[in-house]
N, C-alpha and C. Protein backbone atom coordinates (compact mmCIF):
# COMPACT_ATOMS: atom_id res chain seq x y z
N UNK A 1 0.83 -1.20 0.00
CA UNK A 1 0.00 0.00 0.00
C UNK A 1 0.87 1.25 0.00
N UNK A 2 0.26 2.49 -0.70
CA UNK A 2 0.95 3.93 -0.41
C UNK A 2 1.70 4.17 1.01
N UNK A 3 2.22 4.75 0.91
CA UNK A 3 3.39 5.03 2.25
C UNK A 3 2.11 6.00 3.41
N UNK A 4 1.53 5.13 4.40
CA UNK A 4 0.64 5.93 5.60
C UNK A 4 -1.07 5.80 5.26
N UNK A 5 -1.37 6.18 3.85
CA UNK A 5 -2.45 5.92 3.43
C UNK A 5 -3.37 4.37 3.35
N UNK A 6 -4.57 3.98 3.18
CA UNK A 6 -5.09 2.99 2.70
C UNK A 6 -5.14 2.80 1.14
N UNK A 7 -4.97 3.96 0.56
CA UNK A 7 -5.40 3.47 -0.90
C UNK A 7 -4.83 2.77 -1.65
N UNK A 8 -5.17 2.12 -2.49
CA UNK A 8 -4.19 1.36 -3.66
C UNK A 8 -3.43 2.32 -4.49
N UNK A 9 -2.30 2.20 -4.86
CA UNK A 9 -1.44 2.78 -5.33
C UNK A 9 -2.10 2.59 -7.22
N UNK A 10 -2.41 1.00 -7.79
CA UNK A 10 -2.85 0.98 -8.53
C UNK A 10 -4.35 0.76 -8.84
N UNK A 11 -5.56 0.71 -9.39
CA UNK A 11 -6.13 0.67 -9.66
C UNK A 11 -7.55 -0.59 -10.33
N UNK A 12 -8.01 -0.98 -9.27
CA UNK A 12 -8.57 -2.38 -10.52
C UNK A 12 -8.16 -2.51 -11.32
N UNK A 13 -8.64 -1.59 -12.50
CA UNK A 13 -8.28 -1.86 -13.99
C UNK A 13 -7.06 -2.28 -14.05
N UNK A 14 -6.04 -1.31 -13.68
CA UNK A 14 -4.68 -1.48 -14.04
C UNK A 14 -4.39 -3.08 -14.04
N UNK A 15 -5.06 -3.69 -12.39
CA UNK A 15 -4.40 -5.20 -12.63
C UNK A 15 -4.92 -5.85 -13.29
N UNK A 16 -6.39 -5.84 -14.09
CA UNK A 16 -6.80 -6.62 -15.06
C UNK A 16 -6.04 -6.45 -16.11
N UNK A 17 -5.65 -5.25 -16.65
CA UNK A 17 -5.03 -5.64 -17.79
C UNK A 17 -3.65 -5.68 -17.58
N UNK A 18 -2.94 -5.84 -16.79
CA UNK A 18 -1.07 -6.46 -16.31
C UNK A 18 -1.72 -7.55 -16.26
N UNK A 19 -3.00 -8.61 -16.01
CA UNK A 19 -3.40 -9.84 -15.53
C UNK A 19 -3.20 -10.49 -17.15
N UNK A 20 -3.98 -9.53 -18.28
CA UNK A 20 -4.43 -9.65 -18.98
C UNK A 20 -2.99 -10.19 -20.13
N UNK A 21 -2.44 -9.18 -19.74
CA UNK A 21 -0.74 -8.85 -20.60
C UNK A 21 -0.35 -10.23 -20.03
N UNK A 22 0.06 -10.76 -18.99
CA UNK A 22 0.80 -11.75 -18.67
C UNK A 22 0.44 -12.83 -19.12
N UNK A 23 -0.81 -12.98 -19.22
CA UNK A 23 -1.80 -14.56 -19.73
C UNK A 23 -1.21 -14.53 -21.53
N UNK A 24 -1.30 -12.81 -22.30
CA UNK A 24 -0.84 -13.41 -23.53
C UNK A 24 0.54 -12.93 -23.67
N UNK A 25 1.54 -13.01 -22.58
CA UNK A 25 2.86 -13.30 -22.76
C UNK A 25 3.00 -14.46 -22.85
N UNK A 26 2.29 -15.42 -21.65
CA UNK A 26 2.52 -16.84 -21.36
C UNK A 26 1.70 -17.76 -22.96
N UNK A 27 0.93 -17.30 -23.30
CA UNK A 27 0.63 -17.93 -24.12
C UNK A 27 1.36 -17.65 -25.68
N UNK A 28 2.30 -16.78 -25.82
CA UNK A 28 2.87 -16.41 -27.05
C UNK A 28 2.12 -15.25 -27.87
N UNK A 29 1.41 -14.83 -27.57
CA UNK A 29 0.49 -14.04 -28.49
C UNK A 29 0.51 -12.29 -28.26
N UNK A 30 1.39 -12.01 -26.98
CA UNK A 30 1.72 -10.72 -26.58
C UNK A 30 2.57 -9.85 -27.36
N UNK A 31 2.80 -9.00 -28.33
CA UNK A 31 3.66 -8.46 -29.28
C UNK A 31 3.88 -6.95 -28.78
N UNK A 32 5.00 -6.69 -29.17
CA UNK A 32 5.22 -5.35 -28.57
C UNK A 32 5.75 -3.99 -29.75
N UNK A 33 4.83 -3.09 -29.72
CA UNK A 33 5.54 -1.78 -30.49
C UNK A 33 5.05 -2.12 -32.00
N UNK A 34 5.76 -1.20 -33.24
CA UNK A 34 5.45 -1.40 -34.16
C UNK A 34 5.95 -2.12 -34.94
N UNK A 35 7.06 -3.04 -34.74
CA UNK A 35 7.85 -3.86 -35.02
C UNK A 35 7.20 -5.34 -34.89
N UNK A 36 6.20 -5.20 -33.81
CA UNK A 36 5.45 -6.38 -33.86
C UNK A 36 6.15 -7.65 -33.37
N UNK A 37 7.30 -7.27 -32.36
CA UNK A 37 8.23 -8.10 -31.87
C UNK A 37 7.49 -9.23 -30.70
N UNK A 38 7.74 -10.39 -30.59
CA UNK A 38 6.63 -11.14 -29.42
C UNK A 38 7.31 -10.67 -28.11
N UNK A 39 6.95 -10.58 -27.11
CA UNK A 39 7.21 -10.17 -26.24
C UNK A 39 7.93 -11.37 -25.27
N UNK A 40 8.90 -11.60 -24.76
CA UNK A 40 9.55 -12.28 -23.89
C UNK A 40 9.40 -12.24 -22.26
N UNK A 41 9.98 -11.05 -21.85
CA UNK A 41 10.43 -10.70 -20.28
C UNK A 41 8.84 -10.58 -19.75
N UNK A 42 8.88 -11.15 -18.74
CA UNK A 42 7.65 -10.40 -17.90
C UNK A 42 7.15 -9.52 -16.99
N UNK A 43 8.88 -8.40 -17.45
CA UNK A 43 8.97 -7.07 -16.79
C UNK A 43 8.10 -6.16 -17.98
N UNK A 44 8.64 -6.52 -19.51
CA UNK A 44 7.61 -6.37 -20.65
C UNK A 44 6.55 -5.93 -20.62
N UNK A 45 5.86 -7.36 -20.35
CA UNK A 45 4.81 -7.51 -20.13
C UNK A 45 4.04 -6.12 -19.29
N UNK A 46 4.31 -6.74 -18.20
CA UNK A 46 4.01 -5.59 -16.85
C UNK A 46 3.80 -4.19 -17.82
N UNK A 47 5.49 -3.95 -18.28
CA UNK A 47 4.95 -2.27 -18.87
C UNK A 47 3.94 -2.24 -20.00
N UNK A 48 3.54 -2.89 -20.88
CA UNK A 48 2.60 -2.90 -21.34
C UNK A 48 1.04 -2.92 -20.92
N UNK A 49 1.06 -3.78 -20.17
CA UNK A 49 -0.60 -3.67 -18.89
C UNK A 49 -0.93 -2.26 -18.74
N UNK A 50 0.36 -2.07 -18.03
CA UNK A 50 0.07 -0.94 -17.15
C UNK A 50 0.13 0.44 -18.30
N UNK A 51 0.78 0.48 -19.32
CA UNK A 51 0.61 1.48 -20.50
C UNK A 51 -0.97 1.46 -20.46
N UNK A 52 -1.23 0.63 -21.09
CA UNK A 52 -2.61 0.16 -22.07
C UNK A 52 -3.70 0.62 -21.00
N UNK A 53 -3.86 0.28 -19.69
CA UNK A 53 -4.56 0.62 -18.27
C UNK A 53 -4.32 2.63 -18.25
N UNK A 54 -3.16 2.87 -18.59
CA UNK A 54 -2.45 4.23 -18.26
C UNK A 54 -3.51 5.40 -19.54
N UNK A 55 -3.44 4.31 -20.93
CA UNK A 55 -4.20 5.12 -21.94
C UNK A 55 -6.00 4.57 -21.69
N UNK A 56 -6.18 3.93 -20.98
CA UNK A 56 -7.75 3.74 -21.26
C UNK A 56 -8.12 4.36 -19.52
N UNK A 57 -7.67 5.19 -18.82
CA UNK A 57 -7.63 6.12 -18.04
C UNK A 57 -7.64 5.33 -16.58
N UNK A 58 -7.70 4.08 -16.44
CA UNK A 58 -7.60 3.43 -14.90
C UNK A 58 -6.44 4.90 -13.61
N UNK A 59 -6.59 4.06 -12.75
CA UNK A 59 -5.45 4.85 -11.92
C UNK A 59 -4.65 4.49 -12.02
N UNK A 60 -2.94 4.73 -12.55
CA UNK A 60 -1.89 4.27 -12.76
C UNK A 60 -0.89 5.18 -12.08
N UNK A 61 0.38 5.24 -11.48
CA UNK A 61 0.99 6.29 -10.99
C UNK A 61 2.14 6.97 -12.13
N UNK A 62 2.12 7.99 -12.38
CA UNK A 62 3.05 8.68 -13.57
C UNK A 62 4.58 7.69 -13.51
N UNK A 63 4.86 7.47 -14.58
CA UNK A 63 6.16 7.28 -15.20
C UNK A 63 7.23 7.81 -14.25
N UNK A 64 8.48 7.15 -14.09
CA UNK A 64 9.43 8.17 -13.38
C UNK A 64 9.82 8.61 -14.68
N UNK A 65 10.50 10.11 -14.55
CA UNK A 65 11.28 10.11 -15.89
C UNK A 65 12.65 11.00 -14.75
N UNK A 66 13.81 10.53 -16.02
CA UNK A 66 14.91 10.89 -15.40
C UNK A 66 14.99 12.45 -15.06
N UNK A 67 16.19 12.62 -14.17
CA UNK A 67 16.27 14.02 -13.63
C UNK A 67 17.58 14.74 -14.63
N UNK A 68 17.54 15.89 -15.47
CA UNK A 68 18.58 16.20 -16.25
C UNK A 68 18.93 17.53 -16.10
């Protein structure tokens, strides 16, 4: 859980579709980008769920992006 709070950090949705991503990693059918590459890692995976959850508006927590 969030650091003090009760809430979920992520969102139903979000884990249906990381649930969703992992079932068609495991099954071969998960492809990634426009290259249409199959997807392997199931760190992959994960970022894809949670993209796809991130664009169909679930609660997801922002991206880190680096500090420059």
């Amino acid at each position: 859980m969030a650091k003090g709070t009760g809430r979920r950090r992520y969102g139903k949705k979000a884990g249906t579709k990381v649930e969703r991503a992992m079932h068609e990693m495991k099954a071969g059918t998960l492809r990634s980008g426009r290259s249409k590459r199959k997807v392997k890692s199931r760190k992959q995976a994960i970022a894809i769920g949670l993209s796809e959850a991130r664009k169909s508006g679930a609660r997801v927590p922002r991206k880190k992006s680096g500090s420059r």
